[in-house]
N, C-alpha and C. Protein backbone atom coordinates (compact mmCIF):
# COMPACT_ATOMS: atom_id res chain seq x y z
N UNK A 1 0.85 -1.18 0.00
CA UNK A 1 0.00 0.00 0.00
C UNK A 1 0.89 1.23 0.00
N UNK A 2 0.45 2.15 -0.57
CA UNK A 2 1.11 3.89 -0.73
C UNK A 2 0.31 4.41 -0.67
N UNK A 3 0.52 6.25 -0.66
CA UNK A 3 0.11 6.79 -0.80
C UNK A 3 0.16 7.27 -1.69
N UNK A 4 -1.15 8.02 -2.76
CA UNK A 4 -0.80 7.69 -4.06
C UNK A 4 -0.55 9.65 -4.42
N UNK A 5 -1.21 10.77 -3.90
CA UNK A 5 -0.51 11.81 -4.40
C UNK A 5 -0.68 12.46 -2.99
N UNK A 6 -0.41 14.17 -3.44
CA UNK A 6 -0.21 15.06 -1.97
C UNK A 6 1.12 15.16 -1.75
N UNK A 7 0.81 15.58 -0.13
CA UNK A 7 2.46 15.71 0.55
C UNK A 7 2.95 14.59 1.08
N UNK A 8 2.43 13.19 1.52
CA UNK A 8 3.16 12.29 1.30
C UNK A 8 3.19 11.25 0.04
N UNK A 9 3.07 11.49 -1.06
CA UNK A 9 3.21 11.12 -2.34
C UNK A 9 4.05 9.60 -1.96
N UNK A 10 3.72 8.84 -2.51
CA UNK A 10 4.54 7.29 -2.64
C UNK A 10 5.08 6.71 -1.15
N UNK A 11 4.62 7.57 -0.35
CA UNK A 11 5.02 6.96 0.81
C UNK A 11 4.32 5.33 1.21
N UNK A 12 4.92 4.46 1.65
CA UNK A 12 4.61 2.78 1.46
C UNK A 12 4.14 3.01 3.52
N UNK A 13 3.12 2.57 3.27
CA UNK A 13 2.21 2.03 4.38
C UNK A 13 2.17 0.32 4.81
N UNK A 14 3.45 0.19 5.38
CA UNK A 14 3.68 -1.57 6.11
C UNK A 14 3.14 -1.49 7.03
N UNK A 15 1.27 -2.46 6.46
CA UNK A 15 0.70 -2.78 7.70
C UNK A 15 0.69 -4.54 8.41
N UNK A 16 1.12 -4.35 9.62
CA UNK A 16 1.38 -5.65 10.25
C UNK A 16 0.13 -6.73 9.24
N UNK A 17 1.09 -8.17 8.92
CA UNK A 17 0.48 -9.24 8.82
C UNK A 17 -0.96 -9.78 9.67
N UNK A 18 -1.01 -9.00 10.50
CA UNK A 18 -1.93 -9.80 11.30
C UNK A 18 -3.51 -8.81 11.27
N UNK A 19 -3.47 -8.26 11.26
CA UNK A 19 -4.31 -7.40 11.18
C UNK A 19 -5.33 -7.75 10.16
N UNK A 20 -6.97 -7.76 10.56
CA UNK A 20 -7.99 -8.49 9.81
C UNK A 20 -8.70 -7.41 8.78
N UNK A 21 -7.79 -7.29 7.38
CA UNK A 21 -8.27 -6.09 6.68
C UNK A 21 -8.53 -6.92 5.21
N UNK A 22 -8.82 -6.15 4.30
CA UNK A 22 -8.71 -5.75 2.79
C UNK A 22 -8.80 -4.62 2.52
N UNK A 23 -7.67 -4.12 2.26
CA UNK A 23 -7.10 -2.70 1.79
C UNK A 23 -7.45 -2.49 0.55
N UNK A 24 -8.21 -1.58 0.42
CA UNK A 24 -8.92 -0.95 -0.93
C UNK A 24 -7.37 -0.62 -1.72
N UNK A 25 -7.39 -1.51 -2.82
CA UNK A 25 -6.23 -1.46 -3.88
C UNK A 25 -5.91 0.06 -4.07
N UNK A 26 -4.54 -0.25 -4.70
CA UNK A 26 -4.02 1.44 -5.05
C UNK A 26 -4.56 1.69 -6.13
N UNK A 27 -5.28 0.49 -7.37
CA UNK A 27 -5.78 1.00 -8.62
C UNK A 27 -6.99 1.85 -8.07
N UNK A 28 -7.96 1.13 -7.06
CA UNK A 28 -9.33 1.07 -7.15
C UNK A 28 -9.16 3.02 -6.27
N UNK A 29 -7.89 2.89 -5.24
CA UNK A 29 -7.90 3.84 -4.68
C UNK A 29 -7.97 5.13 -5.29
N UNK A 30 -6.88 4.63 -6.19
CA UNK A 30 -6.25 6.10 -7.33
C UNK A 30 -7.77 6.26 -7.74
N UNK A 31 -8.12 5.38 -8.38
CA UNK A 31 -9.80 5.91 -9.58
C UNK A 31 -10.25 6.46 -8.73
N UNK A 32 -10.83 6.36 -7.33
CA UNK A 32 -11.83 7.07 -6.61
C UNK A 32 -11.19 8.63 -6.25
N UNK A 33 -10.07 8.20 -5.82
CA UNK A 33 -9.44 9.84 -5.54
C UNK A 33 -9.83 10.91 -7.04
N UNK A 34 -9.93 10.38 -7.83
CA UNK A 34 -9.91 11.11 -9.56
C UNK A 34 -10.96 11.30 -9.44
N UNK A 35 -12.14 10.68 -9.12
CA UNK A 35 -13.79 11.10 -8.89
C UNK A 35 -13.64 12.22 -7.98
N UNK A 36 -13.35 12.29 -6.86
CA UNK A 36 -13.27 12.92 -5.42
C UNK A 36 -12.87 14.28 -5.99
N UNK A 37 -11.66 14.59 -6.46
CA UNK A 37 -10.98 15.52 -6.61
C UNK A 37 -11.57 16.29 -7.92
N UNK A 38 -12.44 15.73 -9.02
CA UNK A 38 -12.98 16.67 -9.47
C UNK A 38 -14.67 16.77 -9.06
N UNK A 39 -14.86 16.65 -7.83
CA UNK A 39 -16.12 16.96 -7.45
C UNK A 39 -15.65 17.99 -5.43
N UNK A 40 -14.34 17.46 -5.02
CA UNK A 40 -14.74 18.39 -3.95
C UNK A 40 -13.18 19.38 -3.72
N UNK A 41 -13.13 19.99 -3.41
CA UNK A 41 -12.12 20.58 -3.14
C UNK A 41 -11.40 19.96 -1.56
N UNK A 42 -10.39 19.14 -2.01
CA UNK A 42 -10.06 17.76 -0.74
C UNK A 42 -9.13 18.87 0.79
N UNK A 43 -8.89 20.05 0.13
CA UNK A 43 -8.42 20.44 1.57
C UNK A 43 -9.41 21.23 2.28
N UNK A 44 -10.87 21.52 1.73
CA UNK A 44 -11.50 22.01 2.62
C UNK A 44 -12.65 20.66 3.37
N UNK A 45 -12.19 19.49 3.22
CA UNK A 45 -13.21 18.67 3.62
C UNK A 45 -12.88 18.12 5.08
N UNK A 46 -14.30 17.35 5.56
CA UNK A 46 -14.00 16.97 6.93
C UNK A 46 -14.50 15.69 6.46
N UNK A 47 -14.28 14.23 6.82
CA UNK A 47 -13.82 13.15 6.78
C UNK A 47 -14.20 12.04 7.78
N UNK A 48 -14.96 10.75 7.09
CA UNK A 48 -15.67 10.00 8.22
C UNK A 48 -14.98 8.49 7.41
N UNK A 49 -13.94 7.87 7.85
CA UNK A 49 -13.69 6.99 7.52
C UNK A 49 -13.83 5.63 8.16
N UNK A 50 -15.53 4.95 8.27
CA UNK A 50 -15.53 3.78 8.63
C UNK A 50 -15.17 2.59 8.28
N UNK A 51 -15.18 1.65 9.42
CA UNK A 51 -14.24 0.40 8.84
C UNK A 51 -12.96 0.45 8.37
N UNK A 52 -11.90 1.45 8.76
CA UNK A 52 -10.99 2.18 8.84
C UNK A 52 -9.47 1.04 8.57
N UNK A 53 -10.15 0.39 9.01
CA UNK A 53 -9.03 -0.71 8.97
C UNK A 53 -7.30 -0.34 9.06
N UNK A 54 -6.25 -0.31 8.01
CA UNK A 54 -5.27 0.34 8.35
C UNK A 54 -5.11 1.80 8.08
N UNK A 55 -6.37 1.93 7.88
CA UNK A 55 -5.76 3.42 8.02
C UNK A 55 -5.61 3.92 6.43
N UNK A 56 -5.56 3.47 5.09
CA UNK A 56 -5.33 3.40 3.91
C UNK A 56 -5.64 4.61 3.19
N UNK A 57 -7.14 4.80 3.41
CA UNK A 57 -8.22 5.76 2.94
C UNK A 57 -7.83 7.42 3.98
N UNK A 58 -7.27 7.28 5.15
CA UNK A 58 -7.41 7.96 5.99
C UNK A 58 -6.59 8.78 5.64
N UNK A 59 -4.72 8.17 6.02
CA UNK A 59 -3.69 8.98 5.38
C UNK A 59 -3.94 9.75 3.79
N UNK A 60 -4.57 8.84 2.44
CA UNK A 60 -4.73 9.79 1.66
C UNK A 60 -5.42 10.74 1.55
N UNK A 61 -6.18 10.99 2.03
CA UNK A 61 -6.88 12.06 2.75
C UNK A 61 -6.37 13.47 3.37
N UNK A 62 -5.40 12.83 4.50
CA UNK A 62 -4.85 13.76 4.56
C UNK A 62 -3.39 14.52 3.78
N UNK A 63 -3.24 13.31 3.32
CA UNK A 63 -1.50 14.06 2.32
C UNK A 63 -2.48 14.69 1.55
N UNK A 64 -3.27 14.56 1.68
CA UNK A 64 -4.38 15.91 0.09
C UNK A 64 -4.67 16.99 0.84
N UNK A 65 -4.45 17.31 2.03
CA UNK A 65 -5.30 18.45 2.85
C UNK A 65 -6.26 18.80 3.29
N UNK A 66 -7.05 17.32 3.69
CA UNK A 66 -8.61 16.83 4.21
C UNK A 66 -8.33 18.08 5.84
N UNK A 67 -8.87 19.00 5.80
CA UNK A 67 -9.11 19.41 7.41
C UNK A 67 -9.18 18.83 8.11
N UNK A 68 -9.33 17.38 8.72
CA UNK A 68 -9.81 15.91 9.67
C UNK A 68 -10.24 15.22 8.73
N UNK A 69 -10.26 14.15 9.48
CA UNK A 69 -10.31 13.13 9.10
C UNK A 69 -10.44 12.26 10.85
N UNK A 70 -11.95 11.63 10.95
CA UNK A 70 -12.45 10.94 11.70
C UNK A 70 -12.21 9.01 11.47
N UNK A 71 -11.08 8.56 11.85
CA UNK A 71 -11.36 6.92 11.78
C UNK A 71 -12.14 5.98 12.50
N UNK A 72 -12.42 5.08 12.33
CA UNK A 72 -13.49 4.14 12.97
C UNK A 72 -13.18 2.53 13.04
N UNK A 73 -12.88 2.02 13.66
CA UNK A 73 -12.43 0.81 13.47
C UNK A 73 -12.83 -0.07 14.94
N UNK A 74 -13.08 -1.31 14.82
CA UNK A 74 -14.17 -2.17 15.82
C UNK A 74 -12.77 -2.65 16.29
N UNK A 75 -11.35 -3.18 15.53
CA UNK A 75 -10.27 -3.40 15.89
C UNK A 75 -9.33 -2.80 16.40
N UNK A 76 -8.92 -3.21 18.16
CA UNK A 76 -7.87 -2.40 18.58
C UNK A 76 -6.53 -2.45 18.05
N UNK A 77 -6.03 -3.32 17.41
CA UNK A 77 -5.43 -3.24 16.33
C UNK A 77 -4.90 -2.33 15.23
N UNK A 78 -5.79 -2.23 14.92
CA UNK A 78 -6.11 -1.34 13.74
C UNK A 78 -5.94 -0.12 14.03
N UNK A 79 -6.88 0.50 15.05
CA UNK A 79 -6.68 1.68 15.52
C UNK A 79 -5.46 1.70 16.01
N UNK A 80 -4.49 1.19 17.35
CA UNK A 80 -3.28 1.33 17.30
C UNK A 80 -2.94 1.59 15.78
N UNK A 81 -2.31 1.11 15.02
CA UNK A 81 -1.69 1.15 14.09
C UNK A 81 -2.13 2.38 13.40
N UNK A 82 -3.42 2.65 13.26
CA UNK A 82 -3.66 4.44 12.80
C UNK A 82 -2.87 5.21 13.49
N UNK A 83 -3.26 5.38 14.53
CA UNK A 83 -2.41 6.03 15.47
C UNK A 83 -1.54 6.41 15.28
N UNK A 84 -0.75 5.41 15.42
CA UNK A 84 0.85 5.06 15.68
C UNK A 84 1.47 5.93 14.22
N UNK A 85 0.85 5.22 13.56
CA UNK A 85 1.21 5.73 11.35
C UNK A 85 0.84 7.58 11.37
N UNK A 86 -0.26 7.38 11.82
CA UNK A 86 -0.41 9.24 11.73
C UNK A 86 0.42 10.10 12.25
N UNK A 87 1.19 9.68 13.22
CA UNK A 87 2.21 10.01 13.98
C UNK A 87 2.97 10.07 13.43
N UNK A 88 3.55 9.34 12.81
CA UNK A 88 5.20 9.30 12.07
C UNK A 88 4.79 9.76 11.19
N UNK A 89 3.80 9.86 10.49
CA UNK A 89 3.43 10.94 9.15
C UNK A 89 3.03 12.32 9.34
N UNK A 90 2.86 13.01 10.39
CA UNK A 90 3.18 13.95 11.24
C UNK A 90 1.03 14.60 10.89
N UNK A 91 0.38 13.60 10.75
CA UNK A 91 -1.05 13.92 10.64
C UNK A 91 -1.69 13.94 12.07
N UNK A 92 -1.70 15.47 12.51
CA UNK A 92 -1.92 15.79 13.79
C UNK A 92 -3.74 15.72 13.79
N UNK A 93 -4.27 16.12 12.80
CA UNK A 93 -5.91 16.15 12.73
C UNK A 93 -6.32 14.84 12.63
N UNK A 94 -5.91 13.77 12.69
CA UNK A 94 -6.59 12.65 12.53
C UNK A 94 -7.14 12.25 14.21
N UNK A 95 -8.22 11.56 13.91
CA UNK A 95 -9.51 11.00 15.62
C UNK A 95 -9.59 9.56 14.93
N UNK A 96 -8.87 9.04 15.87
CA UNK A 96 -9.46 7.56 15.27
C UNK A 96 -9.93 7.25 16.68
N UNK A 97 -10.64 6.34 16.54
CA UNK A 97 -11.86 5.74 17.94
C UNK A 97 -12.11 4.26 17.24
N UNK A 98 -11.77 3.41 18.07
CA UNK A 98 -12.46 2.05 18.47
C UNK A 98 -13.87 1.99 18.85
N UNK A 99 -14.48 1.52 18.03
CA UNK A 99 -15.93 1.71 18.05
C UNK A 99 -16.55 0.85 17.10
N UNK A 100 -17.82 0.22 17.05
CA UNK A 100 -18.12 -0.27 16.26
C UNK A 100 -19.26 0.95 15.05
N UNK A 101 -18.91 0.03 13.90
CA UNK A 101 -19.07 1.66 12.85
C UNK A 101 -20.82 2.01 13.06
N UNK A 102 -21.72 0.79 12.94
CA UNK A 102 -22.80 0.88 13.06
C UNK A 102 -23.22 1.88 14.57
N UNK A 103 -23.42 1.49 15.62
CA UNK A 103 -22.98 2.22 16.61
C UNK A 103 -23.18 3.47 16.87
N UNK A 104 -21.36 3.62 15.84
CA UNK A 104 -21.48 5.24 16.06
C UNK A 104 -21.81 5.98 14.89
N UNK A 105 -22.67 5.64 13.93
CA UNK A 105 -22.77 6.32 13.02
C UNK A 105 -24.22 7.10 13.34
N UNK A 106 -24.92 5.67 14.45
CA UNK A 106 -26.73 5.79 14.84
C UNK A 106 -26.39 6.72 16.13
N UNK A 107 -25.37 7.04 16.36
CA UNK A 107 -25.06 8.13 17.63
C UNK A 107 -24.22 9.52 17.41
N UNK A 108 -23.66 9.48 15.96
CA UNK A 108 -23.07 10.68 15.56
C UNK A 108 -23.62 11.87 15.51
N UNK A 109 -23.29 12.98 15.80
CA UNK A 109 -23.94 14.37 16.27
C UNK A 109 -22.83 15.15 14.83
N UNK A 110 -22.16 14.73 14.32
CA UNK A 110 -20.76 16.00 13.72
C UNK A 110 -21.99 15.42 11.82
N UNK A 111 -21.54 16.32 11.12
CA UNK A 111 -21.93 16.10 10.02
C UNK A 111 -20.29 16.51 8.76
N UNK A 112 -20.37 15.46 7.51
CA UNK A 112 -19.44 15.48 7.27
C UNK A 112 -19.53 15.37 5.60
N UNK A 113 -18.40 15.97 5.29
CA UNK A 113 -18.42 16.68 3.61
C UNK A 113 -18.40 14.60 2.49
N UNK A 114 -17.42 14.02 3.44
CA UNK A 114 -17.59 12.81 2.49
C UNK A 114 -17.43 11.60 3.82
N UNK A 115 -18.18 10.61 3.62
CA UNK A 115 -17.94 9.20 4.58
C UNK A 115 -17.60 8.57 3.86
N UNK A 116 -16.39 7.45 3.90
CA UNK A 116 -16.10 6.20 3.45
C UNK A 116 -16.26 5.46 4.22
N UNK A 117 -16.78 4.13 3.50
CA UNK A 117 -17.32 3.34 3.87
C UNK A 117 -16.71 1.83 3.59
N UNK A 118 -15.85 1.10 4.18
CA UNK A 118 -15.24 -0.42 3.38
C UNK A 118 -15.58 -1.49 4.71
N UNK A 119 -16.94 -1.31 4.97
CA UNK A 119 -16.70 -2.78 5.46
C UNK A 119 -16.45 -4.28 4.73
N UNK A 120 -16.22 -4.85 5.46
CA UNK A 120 -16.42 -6.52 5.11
C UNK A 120 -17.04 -6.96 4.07
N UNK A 121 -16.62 -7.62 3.27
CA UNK A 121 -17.65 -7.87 2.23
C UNK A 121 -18.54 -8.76 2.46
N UNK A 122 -18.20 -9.46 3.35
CA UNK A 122 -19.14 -10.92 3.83
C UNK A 122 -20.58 -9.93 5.34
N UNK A 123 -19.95 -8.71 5.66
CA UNK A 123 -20.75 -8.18 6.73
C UNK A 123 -22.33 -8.11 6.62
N UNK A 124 -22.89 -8.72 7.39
CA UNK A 124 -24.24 -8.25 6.86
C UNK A 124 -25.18 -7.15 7.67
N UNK A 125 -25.74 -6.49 6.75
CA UNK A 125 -26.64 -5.36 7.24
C UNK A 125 -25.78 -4.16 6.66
N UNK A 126 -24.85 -4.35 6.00
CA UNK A 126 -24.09 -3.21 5.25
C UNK A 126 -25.54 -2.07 4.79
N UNK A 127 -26.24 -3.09 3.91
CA UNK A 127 -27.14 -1.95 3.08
C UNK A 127 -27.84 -0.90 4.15
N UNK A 128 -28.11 -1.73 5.32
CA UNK A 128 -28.73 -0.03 6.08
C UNK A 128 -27.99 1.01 6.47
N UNK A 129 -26.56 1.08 6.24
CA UNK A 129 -25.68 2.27 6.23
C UNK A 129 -25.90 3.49 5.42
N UNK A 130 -26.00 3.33 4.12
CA UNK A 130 -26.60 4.36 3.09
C UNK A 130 -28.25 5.05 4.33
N UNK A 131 -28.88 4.29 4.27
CA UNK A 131 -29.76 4.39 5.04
C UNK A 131 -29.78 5.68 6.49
N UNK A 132 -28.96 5.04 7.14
CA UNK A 132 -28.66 5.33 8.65
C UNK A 132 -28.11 6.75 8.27
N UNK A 133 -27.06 7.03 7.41
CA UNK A 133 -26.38 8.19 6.92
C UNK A 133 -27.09 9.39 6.58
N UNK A 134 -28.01 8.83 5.78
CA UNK A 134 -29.11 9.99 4.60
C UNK A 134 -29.79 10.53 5.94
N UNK A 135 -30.62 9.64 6.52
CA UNK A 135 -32.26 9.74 7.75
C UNK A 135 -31.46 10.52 8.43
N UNK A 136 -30.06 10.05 9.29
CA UNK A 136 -29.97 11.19 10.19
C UNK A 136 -29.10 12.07 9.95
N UNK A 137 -28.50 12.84 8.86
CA UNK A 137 -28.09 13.86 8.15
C UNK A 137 -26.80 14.43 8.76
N UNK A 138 -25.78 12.92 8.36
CA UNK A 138 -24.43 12.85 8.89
C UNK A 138 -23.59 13.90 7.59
N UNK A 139 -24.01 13.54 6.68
CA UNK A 139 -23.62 14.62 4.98
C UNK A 139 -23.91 16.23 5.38
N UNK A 140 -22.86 17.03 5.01
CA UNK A 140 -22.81 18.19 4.93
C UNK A 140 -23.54 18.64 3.50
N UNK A 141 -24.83 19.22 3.58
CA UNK A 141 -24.72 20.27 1.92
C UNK A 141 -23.90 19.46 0.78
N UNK A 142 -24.48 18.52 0.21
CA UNK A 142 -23.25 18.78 -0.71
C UNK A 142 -22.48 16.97 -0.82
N UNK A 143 -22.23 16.67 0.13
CA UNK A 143 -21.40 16.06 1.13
C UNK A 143 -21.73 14.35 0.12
N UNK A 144 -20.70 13.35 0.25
CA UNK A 144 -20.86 12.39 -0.28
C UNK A 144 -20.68 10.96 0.44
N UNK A 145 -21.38 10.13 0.27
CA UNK A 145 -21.42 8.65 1.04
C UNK A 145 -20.63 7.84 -0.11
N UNK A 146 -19.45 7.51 0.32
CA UNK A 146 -18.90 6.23 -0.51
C UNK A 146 -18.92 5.20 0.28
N UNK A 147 -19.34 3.91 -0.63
CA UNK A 147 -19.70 2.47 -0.16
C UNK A 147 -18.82 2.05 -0.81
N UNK A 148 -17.65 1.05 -0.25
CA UNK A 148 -16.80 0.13 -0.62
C UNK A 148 -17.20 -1.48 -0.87
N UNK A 149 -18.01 -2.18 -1.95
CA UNK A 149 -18.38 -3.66 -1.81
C UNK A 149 -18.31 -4.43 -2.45
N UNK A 150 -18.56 -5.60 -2.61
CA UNK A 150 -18.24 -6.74 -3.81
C UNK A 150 -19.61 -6.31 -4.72
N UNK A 151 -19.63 -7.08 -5.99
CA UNK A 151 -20.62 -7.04 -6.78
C UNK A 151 -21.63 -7.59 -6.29
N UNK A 152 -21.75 -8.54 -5.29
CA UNK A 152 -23.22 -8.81 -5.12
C UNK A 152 -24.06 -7.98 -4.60
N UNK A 153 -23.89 -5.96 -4.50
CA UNK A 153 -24.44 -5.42 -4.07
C UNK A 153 -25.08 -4.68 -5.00
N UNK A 154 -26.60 -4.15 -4.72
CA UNK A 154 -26.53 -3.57 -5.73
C UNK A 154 -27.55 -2.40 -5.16
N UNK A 155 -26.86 -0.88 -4.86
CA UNK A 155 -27.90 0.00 -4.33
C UNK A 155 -28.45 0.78 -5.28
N UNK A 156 -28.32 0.45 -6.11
CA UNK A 156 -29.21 1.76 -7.23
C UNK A 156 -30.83 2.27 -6.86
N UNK A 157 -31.25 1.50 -6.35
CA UNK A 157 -32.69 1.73 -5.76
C UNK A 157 -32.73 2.37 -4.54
N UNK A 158 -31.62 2.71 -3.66
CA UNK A 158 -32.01 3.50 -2.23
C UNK A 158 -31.56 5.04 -2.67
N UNK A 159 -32.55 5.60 -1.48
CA UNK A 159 -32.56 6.65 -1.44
C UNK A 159 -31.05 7.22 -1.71
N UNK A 160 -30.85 8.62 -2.20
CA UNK A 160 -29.33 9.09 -2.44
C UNK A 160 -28.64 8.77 -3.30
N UNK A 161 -29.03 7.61 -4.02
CA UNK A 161 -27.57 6.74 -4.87
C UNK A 161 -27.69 7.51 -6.52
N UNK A 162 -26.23 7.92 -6.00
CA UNK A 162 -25.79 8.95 -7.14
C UNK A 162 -25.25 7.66 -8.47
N UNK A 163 -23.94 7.46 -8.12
CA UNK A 163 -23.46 6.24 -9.45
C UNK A 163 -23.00 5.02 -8.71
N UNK A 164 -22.26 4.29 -9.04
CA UNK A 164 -21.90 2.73 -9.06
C UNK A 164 -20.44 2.98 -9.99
N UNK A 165 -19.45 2.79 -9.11
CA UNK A 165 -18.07 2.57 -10.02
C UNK A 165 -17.40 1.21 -9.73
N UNK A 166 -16.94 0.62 -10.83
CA UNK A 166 -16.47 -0.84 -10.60
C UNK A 166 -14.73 -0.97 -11.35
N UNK A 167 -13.56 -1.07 -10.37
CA UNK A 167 -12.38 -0.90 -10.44
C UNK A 167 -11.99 -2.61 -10.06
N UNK A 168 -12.18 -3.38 -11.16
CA UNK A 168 -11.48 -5.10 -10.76
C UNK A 168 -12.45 -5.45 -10.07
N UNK A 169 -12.39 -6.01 -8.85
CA UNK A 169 -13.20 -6.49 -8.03
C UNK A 169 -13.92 -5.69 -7.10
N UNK A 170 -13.72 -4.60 -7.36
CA UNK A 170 -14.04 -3.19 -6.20
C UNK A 170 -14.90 -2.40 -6.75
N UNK A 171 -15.77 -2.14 -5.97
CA UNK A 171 -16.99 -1.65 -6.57
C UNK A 171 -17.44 -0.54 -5.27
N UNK A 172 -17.37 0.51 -6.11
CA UNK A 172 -17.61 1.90 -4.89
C UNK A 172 -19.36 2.36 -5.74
N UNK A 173 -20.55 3.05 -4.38
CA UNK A 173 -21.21 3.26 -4.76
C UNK A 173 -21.35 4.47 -3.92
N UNK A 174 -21.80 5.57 -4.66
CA UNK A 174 -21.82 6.76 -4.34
C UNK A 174 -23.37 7.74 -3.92
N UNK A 175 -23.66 7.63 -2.64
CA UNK A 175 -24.51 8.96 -2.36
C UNK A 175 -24.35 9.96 -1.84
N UNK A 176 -25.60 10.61 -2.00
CA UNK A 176 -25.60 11.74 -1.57
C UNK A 176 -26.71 12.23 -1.13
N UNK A 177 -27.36 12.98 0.34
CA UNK A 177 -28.57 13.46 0.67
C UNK A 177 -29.04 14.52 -0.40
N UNK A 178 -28.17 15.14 -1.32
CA UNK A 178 -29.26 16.01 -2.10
C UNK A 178 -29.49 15.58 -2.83
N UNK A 179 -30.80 15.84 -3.44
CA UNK A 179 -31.72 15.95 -4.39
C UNK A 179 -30.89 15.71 -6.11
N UNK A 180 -29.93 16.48 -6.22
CA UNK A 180 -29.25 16.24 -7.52
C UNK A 180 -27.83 15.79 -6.78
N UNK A 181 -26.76 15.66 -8.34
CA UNK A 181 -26.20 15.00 -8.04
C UNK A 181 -25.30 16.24 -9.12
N UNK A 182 -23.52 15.76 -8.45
CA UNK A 182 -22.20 17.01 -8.79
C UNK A 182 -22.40 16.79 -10.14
């Protein structure tokens, strides 16, 4: 894993063997950052990265100039290792919290310009996330829900769902609480 542009450009992210992830590829990563970046302006955004896992989605984020960036991860693990990585990458705005994502998403009070989203592909009850997000109006104005999942998903029918992008096996689906779409 790297980081693929910004101020830490190519920097290599060695995350421990043990750790229970699937790291959203650098292809699938790069394509989504190319969506992102011509729809938001990435250093004025604030940042909800569930299922956080190593941290992948988080750091690029910030080598782009994300204002925060919120992590979420059910693994203490994981979170250590955010931690620990944001640190030596000198990313002072990053909140990562051990928490489970469902949880705190049905208890979140902050509202936010984009959420990523990569749980598990095998997790079930994923689809009421889009859901949980829109109803209680975690999206800023504007603001975008990315879903990280295998193909057997298919949200085109819920509320918000802007497009469906499919990078190899990775398949990001995109909402949004408004009415139109960027």
């Amino acid at each position: 894993m790297r980081i693929i542009s910004g101020s830490h450009k190519s920097r290599v992210i060695r995350a421990p063997k043990n750790l229970p992830v699937r790291p959203t590829t650098d292809l699938a990563k790069e394509a989504l950052f190319n969506i992102l970046v011509n729809n938001f302006d990435l250093s004025e955004v604030m940042v909800l990265d569930l299922f956080a896992g190593t941290g992948n989605i988080t750091y690029e984020f910030f080598s782009r100039g994300a204002i925060g960036v919120t992590s979420i991860d059910a693994d203490l693990r994981c979170v250590n290792f955010i931690r620990q990585t944001a640190k030596e990458f000198g990313f002072d705005a990053v909140l990562c919290f051990r928490s489970d994502a469902f949880r705190f998403i049905n208890h979140c009070e902050n509202q936010y310009d984009i959420i990523f989203c990569d749980p598990p592909y095998e997790l079930q009850g994923i689809d009421e996330i889009p859901k949980t997000v829109i109803d209680r109006k975690l999206l800023k104005p504007g603001g975008w829900l990315v879903m990280e999942h295998s193909r057997e998903y298919d949200f085109s029918e819920m509320t918000g769902f802007l497009q469906q992008r499919k990078y190899g096996k990775v398949n990001f689906s995109i909402f949004s609480a408004d009415d139109e779409s960027h």
